[in-house]
PDB file of N, CA and C in Angstrom:
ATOM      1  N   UNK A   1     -17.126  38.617   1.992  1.00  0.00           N
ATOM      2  CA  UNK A   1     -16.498  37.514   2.679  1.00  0.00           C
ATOM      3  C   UNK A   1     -17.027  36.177   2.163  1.00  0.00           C
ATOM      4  N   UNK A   2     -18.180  36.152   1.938  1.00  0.00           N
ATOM      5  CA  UNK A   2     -18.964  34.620   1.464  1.00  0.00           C
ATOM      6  C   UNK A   2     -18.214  34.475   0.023  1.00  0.00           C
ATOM      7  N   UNK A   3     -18.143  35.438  -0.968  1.00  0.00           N
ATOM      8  CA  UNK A   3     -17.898  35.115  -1.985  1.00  0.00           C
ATOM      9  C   UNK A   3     -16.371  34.911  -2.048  1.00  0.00           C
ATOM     10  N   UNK A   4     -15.383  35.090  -1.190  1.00  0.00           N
ATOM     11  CA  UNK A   4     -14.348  34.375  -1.200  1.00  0.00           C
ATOM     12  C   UNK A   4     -14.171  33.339  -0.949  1.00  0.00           C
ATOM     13  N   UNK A   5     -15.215  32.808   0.147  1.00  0.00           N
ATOM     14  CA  UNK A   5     -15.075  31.544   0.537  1.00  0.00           C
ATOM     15  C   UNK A   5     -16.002  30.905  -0.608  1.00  0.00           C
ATOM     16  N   UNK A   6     -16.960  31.376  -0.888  1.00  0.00           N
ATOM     17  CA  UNK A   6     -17.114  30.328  -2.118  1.00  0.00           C
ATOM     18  C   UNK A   6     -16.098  30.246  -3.421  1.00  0.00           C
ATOM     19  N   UNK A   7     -15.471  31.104  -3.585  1.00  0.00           N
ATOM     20  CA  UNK A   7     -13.936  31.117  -4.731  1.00  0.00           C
ATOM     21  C   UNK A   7     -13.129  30.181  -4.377  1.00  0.00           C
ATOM     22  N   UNK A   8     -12.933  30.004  -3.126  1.00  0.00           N
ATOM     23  CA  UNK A   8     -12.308  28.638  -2.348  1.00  0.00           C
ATOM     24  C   UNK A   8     -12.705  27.503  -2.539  1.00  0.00           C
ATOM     25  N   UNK A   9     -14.036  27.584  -2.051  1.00  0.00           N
ATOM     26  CA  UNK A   9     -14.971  26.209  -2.449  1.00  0.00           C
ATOM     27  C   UNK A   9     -14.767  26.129  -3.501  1.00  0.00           C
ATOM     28  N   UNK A  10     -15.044  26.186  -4.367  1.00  0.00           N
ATOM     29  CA  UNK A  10     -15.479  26.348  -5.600  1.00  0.00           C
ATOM     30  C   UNK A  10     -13.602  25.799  -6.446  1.00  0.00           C
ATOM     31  N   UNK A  11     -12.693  26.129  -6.104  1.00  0.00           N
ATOM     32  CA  UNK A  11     -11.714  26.270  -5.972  1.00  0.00           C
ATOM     33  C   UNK A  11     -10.634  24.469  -6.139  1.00  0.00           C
ATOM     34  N   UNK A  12     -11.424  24.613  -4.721  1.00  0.00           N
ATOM     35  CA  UNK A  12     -11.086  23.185  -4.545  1.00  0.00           C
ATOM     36  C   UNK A  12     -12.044  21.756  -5.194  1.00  0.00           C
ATOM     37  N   UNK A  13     -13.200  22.157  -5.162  1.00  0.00           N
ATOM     38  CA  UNK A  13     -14.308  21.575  -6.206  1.00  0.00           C
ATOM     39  C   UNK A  13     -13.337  21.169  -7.418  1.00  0.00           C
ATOM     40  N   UNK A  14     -12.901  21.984  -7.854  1.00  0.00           N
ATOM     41  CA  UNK A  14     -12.334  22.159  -9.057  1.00  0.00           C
ATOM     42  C   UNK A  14     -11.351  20.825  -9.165  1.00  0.00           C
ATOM     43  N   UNK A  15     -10.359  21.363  -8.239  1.00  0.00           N
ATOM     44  CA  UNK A  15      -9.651  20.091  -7.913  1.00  0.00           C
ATOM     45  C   UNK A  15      -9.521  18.735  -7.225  1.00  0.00           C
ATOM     46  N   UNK A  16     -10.833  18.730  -7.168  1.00  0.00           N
ATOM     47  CA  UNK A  16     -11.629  17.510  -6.859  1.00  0.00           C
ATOM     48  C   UNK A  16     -10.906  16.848  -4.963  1.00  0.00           C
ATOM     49  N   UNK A  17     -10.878  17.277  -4.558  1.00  0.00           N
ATOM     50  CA  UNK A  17     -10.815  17.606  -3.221  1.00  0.00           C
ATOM     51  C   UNK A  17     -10.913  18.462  -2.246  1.00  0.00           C
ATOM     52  N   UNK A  18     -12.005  17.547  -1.155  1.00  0.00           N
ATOM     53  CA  UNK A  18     -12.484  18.419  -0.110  1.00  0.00           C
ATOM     54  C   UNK A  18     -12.042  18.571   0.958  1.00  0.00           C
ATOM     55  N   UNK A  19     -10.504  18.464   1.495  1.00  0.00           N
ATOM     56  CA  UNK A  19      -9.434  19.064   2.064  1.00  0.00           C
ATOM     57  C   UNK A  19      -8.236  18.907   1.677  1.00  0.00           C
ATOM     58  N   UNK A  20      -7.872  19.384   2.469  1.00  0.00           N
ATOM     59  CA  UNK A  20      -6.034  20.199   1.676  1.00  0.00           C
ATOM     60  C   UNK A  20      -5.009  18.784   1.931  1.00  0.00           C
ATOM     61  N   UNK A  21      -4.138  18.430   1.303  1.00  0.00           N
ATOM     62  CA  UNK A  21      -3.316  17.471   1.053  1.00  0.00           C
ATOM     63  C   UNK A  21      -2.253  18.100   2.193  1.00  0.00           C
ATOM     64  N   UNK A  22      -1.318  16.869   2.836  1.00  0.00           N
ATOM     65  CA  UNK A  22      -0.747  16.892   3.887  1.00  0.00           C
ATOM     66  C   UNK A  22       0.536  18.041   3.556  1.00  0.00           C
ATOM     67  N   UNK A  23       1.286  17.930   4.733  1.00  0.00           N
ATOM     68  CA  UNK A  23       2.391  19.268   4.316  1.00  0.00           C
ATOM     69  C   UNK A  23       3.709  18.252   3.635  1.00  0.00           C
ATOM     70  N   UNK A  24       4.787  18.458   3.587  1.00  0.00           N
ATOM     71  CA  UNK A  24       6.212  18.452   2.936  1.00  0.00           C
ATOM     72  C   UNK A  24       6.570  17.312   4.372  1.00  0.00           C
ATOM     73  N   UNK A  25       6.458  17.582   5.385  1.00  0.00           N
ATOM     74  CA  UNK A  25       7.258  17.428   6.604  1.00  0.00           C
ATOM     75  C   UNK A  25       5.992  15.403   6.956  1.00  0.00           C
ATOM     76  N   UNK A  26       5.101  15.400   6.362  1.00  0.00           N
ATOM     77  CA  UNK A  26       4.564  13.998   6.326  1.00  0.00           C
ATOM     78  C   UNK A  26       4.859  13.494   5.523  1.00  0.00           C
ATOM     79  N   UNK A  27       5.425  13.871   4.329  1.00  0.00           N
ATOM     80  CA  UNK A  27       5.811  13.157   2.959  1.00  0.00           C
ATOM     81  C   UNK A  27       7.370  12.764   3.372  1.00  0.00           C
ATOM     82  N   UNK A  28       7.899  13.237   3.934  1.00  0.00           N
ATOM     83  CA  UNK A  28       9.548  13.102   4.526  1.00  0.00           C
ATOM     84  C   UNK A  28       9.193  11.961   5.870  1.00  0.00           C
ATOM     85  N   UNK A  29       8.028  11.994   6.311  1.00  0.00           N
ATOM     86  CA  UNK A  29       8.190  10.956   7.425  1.00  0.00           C
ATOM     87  C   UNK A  29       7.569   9.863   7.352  1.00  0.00           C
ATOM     88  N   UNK A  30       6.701  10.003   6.108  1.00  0.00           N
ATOM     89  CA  UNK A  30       6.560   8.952   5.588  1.00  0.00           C
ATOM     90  C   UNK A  30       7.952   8.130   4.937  1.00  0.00           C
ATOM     91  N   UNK A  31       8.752   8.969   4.142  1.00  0.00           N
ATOM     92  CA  UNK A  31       9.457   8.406   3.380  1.00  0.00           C
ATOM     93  C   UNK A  31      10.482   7.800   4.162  1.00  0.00           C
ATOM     94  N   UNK A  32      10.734   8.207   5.633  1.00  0.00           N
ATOM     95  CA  UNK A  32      11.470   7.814   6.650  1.00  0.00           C
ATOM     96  C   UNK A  32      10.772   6.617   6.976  1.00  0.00           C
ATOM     97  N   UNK A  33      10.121   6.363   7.865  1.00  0.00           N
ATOM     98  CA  UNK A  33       9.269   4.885   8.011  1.00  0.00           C
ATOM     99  C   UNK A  33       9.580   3.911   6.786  1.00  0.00           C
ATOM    100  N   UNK A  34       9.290   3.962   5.443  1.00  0.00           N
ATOM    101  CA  UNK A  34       9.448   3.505   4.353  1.00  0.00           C
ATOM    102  C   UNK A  34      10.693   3.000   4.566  1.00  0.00           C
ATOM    103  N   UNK A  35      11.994   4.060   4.689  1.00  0.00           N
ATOM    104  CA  UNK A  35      13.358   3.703   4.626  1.00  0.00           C
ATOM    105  C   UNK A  35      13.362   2.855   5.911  1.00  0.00           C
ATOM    106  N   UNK A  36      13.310   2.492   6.943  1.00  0.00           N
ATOM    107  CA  UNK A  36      13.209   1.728   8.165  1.00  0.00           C
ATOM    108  C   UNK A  36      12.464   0.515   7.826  1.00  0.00           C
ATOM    109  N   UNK A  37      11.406   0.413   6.941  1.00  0.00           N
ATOM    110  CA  UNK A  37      10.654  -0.805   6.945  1.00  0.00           C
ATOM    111  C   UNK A  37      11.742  -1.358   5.871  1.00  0.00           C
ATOM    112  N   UNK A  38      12.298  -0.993   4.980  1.00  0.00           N
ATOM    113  CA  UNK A  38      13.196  -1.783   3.899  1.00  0.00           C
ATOM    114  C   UNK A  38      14.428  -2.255   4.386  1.00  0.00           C
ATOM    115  N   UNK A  39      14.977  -1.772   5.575  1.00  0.00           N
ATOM    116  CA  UNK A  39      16.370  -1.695   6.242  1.00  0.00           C
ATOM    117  C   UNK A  39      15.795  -2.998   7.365  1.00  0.00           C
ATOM    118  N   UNK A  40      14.488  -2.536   7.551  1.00  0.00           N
ATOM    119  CA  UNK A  40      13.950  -4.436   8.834  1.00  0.00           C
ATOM    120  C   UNK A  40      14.077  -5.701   7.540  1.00  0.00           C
ATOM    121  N   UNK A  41      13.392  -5.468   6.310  1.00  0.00           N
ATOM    122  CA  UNK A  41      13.094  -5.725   5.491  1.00  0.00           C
ATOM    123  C   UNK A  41      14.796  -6.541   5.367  1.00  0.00           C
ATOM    124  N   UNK A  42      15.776  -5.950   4.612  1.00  0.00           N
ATOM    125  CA  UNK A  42      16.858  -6.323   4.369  1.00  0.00           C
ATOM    126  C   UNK A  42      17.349  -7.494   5.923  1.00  0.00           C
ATOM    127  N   UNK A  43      17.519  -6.815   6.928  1.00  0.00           N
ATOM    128  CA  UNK A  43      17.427  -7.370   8.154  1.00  0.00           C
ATOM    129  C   UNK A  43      17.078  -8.717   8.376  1.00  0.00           C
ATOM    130  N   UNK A  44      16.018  -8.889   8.062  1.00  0.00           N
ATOM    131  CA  UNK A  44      15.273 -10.324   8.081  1.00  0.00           C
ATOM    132  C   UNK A  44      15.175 -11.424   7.070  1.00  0.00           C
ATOM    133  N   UNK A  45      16.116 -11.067   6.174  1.00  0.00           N
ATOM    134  CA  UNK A  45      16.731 -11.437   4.685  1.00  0.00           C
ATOM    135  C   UNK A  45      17.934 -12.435   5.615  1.00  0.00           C
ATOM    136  N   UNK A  46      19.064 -11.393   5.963  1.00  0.00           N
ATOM    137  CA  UNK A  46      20.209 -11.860   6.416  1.00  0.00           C
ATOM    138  C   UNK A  46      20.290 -12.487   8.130  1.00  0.00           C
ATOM    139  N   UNK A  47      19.247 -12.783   8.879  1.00  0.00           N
ATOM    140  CA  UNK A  47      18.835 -13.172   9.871  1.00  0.00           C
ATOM    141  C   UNK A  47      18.752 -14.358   9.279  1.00  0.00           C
ATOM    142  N   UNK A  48      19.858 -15.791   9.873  1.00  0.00           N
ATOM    143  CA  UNK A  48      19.801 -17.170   9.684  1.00  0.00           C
ATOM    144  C   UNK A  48      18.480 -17.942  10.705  1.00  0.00           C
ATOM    145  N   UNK A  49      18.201 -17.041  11.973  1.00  0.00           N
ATOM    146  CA  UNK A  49      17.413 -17.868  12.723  1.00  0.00           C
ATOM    147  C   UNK A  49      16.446 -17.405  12.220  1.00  0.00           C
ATOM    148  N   UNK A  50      15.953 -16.308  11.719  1.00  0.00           N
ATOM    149  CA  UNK A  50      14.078 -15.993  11.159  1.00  0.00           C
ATOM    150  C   UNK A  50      14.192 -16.572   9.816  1.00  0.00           C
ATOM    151  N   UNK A  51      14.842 -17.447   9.599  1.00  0.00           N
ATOM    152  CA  UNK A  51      14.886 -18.315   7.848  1.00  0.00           C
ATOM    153  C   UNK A  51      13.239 -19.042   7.879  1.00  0.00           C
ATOM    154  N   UNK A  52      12.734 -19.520   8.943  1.00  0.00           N
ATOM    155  CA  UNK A  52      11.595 -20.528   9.341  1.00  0.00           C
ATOM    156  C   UNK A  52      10.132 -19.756   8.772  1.00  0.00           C
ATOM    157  N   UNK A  53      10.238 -17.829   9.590  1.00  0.00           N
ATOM    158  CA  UNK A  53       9.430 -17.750   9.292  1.00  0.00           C
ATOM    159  C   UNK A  53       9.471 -15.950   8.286  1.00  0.00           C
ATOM    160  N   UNK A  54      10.466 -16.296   7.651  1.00  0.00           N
ATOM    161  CA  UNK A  54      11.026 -14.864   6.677  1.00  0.00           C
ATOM    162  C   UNK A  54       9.803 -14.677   5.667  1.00  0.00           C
ATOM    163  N   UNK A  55       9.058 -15.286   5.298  1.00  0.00           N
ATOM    164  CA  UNK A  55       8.196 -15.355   4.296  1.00  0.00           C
ATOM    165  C   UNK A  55       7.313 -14.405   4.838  1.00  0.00           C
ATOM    166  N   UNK A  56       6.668 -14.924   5.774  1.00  0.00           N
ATOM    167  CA  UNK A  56       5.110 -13.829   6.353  1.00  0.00           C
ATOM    168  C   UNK A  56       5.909 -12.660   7.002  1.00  0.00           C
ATOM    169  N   UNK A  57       7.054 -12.821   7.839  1.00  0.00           N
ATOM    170  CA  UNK A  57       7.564 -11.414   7.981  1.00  0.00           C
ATOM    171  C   UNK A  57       7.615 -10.050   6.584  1.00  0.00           C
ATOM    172  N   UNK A  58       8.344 -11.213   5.969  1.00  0.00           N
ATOM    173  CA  UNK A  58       8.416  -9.661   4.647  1.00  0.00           C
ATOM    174  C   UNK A  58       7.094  -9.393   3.655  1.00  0.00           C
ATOM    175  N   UNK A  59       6.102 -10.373   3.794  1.00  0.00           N
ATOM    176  CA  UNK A  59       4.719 -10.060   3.704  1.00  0.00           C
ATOM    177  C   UNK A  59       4.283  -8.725   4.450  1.00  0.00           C
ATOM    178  N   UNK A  60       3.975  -9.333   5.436  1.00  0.00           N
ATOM    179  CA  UNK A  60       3.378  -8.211   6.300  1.00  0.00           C
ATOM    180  C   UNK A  60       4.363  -6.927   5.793  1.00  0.00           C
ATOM    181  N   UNK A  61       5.975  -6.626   6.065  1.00  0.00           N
ATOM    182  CA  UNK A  61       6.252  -5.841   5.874  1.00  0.00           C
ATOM    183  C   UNK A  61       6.269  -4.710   4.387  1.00  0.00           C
ATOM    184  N   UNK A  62       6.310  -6.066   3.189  1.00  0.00           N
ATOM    185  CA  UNK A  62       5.833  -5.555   2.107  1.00  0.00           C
ATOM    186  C   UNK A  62       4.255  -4.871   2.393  1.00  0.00           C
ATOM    187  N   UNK A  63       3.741  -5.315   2.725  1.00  0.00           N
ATOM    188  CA  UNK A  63       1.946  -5.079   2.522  1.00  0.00           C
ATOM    189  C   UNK A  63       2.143  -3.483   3.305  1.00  0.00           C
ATOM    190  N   UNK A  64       2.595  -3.644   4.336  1.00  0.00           N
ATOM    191  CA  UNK A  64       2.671  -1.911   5.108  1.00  0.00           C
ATOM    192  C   UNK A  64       3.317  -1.346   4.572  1.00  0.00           C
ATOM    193  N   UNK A  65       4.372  -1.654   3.438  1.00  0.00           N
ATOM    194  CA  UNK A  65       5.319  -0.490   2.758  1.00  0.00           C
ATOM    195  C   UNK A  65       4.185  -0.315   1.194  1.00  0.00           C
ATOM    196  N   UNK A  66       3.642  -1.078   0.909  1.00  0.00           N
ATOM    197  CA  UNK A  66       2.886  -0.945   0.031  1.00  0.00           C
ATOM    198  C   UNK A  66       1.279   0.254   0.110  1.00  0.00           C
ATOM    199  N   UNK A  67       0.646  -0.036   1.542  1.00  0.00           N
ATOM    200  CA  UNK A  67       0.032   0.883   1.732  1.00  0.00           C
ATOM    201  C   UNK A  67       0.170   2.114   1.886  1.00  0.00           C
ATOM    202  N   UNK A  68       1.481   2.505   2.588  1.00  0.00           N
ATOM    203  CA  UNK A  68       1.747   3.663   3.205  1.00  0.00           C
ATOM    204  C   UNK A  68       1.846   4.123   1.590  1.00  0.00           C
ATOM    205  N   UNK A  69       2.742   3.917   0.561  1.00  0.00           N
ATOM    206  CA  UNK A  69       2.834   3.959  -1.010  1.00  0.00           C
ATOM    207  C   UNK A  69       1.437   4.750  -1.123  1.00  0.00           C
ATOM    208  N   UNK A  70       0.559   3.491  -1.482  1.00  0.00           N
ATOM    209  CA  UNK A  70      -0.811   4.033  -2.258  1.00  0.00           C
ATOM    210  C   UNK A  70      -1.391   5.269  -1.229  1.00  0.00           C
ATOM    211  N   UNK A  71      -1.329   5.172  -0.193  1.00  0.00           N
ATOM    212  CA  UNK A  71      -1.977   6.157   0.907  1.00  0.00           C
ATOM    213  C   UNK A  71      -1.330   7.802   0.412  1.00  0.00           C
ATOM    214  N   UNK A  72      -0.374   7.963   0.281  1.00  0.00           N
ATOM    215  CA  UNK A  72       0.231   8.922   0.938  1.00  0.00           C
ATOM    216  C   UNK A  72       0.811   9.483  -0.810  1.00  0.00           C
ATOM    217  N   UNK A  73       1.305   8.529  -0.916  1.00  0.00           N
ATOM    218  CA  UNK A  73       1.999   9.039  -2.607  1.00  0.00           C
ATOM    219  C   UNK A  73       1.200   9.388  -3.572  1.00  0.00           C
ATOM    220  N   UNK A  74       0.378   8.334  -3.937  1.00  0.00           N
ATOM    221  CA  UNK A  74      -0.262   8.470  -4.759  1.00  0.00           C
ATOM    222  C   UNK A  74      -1.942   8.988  -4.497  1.00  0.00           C
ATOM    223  N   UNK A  75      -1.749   9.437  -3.455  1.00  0.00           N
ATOM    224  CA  UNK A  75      -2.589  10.715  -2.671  1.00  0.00           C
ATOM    225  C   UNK A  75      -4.742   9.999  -2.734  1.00  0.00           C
ATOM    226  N   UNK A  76      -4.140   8.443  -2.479  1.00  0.00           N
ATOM    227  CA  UNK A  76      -5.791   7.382  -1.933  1.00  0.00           C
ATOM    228  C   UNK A  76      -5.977   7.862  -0.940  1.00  0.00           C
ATOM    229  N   UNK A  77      -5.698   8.412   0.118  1.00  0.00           N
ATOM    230  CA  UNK A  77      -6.133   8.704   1.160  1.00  0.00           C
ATOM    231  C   UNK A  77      -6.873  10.081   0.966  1.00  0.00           C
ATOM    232  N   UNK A  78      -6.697  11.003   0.183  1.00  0.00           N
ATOM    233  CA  UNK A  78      -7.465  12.562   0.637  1.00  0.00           C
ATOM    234  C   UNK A  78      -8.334  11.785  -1.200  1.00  0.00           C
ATOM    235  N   UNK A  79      -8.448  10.893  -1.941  1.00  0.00           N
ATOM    236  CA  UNK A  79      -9.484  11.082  -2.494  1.00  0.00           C
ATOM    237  C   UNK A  79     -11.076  10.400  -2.200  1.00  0.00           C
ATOM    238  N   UNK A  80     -11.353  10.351  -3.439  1.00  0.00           N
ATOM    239  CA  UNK A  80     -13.143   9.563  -2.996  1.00  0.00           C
ATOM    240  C   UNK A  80     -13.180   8.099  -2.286  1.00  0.00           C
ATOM    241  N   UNK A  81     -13.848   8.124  -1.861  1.00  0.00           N
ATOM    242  CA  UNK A  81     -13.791   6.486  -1.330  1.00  0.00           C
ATOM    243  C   UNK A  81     -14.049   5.510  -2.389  1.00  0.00           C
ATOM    244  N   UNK A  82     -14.746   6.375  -3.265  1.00  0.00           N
ATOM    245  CA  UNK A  82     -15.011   5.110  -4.811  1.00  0.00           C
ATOM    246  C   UNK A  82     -13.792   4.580  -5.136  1.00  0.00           C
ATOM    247  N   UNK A  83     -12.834   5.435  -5.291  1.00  0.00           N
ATOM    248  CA  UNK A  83     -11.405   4.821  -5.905  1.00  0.00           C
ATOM    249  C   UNK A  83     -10.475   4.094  -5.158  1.00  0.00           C
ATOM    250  N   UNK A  84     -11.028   4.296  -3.577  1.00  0.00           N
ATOM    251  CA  UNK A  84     -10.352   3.113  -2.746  1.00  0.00           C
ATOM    252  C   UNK A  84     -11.126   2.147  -2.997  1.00  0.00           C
ATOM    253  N   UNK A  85     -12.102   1.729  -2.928  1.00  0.00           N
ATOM    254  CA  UNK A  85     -12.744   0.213  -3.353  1.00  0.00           C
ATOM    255  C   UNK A  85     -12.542  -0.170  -4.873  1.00  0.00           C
ATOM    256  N   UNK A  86     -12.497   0.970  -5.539  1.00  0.00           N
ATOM    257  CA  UNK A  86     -12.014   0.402  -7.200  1.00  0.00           C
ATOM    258  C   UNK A  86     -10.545  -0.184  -6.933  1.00  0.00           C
ATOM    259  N   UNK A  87      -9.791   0.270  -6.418  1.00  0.00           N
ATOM    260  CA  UNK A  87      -8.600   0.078  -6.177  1.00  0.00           C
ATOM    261  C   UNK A  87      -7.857  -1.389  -5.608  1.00  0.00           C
ATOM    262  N   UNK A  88      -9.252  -1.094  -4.320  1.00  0.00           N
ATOM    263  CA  UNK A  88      -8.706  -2.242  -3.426  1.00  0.00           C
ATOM    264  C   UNK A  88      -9.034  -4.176  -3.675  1.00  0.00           C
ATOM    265  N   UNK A  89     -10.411  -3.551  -4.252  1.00  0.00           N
ATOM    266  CA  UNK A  89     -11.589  -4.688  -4.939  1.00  0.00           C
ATOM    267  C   UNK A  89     -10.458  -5.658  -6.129  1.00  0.00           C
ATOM    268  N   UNK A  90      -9.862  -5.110  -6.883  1.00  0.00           N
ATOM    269  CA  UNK A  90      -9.252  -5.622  -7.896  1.00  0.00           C
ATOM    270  C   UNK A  90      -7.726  -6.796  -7.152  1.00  0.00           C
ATOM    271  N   UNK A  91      -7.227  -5.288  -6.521  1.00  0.00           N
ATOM    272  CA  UNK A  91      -5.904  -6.172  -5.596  1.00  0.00           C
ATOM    273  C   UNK A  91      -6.177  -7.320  -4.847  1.00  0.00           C
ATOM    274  N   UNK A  92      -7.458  -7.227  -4.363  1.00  0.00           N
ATOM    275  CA  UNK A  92      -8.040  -9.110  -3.369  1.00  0.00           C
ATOM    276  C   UNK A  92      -8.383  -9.666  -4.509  1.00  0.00           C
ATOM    277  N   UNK A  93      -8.562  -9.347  -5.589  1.00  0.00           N
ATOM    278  CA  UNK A  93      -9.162 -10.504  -6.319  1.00  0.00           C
ATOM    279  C   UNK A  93      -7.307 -11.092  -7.142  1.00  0.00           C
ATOM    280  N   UNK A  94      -6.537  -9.943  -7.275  1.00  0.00           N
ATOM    281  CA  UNK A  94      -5.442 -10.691  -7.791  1.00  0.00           C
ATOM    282  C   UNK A  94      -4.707 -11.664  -7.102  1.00  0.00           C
ATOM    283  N   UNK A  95      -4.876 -10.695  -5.152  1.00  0.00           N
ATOM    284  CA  UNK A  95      -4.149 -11.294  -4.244  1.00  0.00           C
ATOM    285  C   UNK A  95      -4.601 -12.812  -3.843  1.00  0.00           C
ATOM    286  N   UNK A  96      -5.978 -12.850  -4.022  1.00  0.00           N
ATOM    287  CA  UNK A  96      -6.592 -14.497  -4.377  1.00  0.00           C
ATOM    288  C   UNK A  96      -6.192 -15.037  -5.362  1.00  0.00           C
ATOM    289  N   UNK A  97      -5.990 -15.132  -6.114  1.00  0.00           N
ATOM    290  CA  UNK A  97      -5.658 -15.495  -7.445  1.00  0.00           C
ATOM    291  C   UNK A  97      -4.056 -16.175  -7.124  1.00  0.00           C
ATOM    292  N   UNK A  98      -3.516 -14.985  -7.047  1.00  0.00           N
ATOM    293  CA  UNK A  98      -1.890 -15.323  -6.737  1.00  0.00           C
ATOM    294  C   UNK A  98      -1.826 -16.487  -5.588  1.00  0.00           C
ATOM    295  N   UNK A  99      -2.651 -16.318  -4.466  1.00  0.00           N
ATOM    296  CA  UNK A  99      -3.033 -17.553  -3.345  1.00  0.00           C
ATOM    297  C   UNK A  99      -3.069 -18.595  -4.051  1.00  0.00           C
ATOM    298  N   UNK A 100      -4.031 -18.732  -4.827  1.00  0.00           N
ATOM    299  CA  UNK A 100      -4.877 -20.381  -5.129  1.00  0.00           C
ATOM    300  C   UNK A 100      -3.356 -20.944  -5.834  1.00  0.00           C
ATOM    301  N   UNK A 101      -2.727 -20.040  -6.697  1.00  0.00           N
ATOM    302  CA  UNK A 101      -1.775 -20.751  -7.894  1.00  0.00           C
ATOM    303  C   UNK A 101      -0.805 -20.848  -6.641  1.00  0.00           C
ATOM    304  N   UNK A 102      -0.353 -20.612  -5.538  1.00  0.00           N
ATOM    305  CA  UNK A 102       0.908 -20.930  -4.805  1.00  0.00           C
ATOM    306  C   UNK A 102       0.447 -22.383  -4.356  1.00  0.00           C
ATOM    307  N   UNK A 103      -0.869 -22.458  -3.815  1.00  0.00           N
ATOM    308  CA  UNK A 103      -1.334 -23.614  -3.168  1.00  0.00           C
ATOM    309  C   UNK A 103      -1.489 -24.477  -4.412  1.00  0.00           C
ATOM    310  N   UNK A 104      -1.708 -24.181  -5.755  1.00  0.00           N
ATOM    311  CA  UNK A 104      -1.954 -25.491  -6.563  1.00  0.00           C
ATOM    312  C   UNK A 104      -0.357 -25.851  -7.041  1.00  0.00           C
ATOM    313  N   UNK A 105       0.871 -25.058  -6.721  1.00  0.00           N
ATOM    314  CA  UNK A 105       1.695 -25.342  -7.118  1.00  0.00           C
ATOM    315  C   UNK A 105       2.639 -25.984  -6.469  1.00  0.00           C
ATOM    316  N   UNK A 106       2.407 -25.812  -4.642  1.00  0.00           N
ATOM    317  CA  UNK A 106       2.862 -26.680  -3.693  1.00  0.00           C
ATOM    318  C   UNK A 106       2.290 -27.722  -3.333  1.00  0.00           C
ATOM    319  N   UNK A 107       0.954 -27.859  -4.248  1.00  0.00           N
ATOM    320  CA  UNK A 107      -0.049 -29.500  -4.085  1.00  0.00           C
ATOM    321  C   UNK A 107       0.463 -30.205  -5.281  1.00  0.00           C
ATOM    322  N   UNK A 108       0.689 -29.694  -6.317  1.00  0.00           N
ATOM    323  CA  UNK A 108       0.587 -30.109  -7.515  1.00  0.00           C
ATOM    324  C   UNK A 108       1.761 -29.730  -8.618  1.00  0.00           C
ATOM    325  N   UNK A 109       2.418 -29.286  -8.649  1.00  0.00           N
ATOM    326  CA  UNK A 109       3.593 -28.581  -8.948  1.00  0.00           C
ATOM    327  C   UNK A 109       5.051 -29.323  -8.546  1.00  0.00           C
ATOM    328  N   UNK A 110       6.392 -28.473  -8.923  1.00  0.00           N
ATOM    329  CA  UNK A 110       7.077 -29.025  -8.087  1.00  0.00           C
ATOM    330  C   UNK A 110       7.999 -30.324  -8.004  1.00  0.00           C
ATOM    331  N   UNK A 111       7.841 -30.991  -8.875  1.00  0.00           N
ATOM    332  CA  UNK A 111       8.097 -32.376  -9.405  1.00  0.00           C
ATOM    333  C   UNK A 111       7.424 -33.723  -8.887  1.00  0.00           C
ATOM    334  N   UNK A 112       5.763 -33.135  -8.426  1.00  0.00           N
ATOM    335  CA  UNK A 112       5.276 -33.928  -7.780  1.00  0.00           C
ATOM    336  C   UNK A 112       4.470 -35.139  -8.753  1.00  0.00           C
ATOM    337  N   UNK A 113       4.931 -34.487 -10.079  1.00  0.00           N
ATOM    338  CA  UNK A 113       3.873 -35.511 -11.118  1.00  0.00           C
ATOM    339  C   UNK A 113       2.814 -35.215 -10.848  1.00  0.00           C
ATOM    340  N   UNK A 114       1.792 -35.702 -11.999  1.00  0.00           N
ATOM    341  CA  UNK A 114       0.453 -35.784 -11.837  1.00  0.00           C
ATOM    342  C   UNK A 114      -0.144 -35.977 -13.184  1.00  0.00           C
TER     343      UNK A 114
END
């Protein structure tokens, strides 16, 4: 009995994870949520009164369709935690990056001269 369960262990070692990846029926409800966040998504596009604040809406909603993505698809969630901080470490430094140039381009940009 031990030595099956170590064939298992051993098994999954192999495949570099230390539990089993979700079933068929979370990958479908994920992909459902997904389809609902793009359909609010579209929604708040063609909504004349959320024109004011459409920007941070489809932020936020991009950013949660984006996680559920890396989480679930591309299977960050059942691996090491190293590769979520390799992962995540890089995206704040772009997502800063992309910040500073919006703000130097609505200070400075724009046809504001300078």
């Amino acid at each position: 009995m031990e030595a099956a369960m170590e064939g298992n262990v051993s098994e999954q070692a192999v495949a570099g994870h230390s539990e089993p990846h979700t079933s068929n029926r979370t990958y479908v409800g994920v992909a459902a949520v997904l389809a609902v966040l793009t359909a609010l998504e579209v929604m708040v596009f063609f909504l004349p009164s959320l024109k004011p604040v459409m920007v941070p809406i489809l932020l936020v909603l991009m950013a949660a369709k984006f996680g559920l993505v890396i989480l679930f698809f591309m299977h960050l969630k059942f691996d090491s935690k190293v590769f979520s901080f390799l992962f995540a470490g890089p995206l704040l430094i772009a997502g800063a990056v992309a910040l500073a140039v919006i703000v130097l381009y609505i200070n400075y940009g724009a046809g504001k001269g300078g």
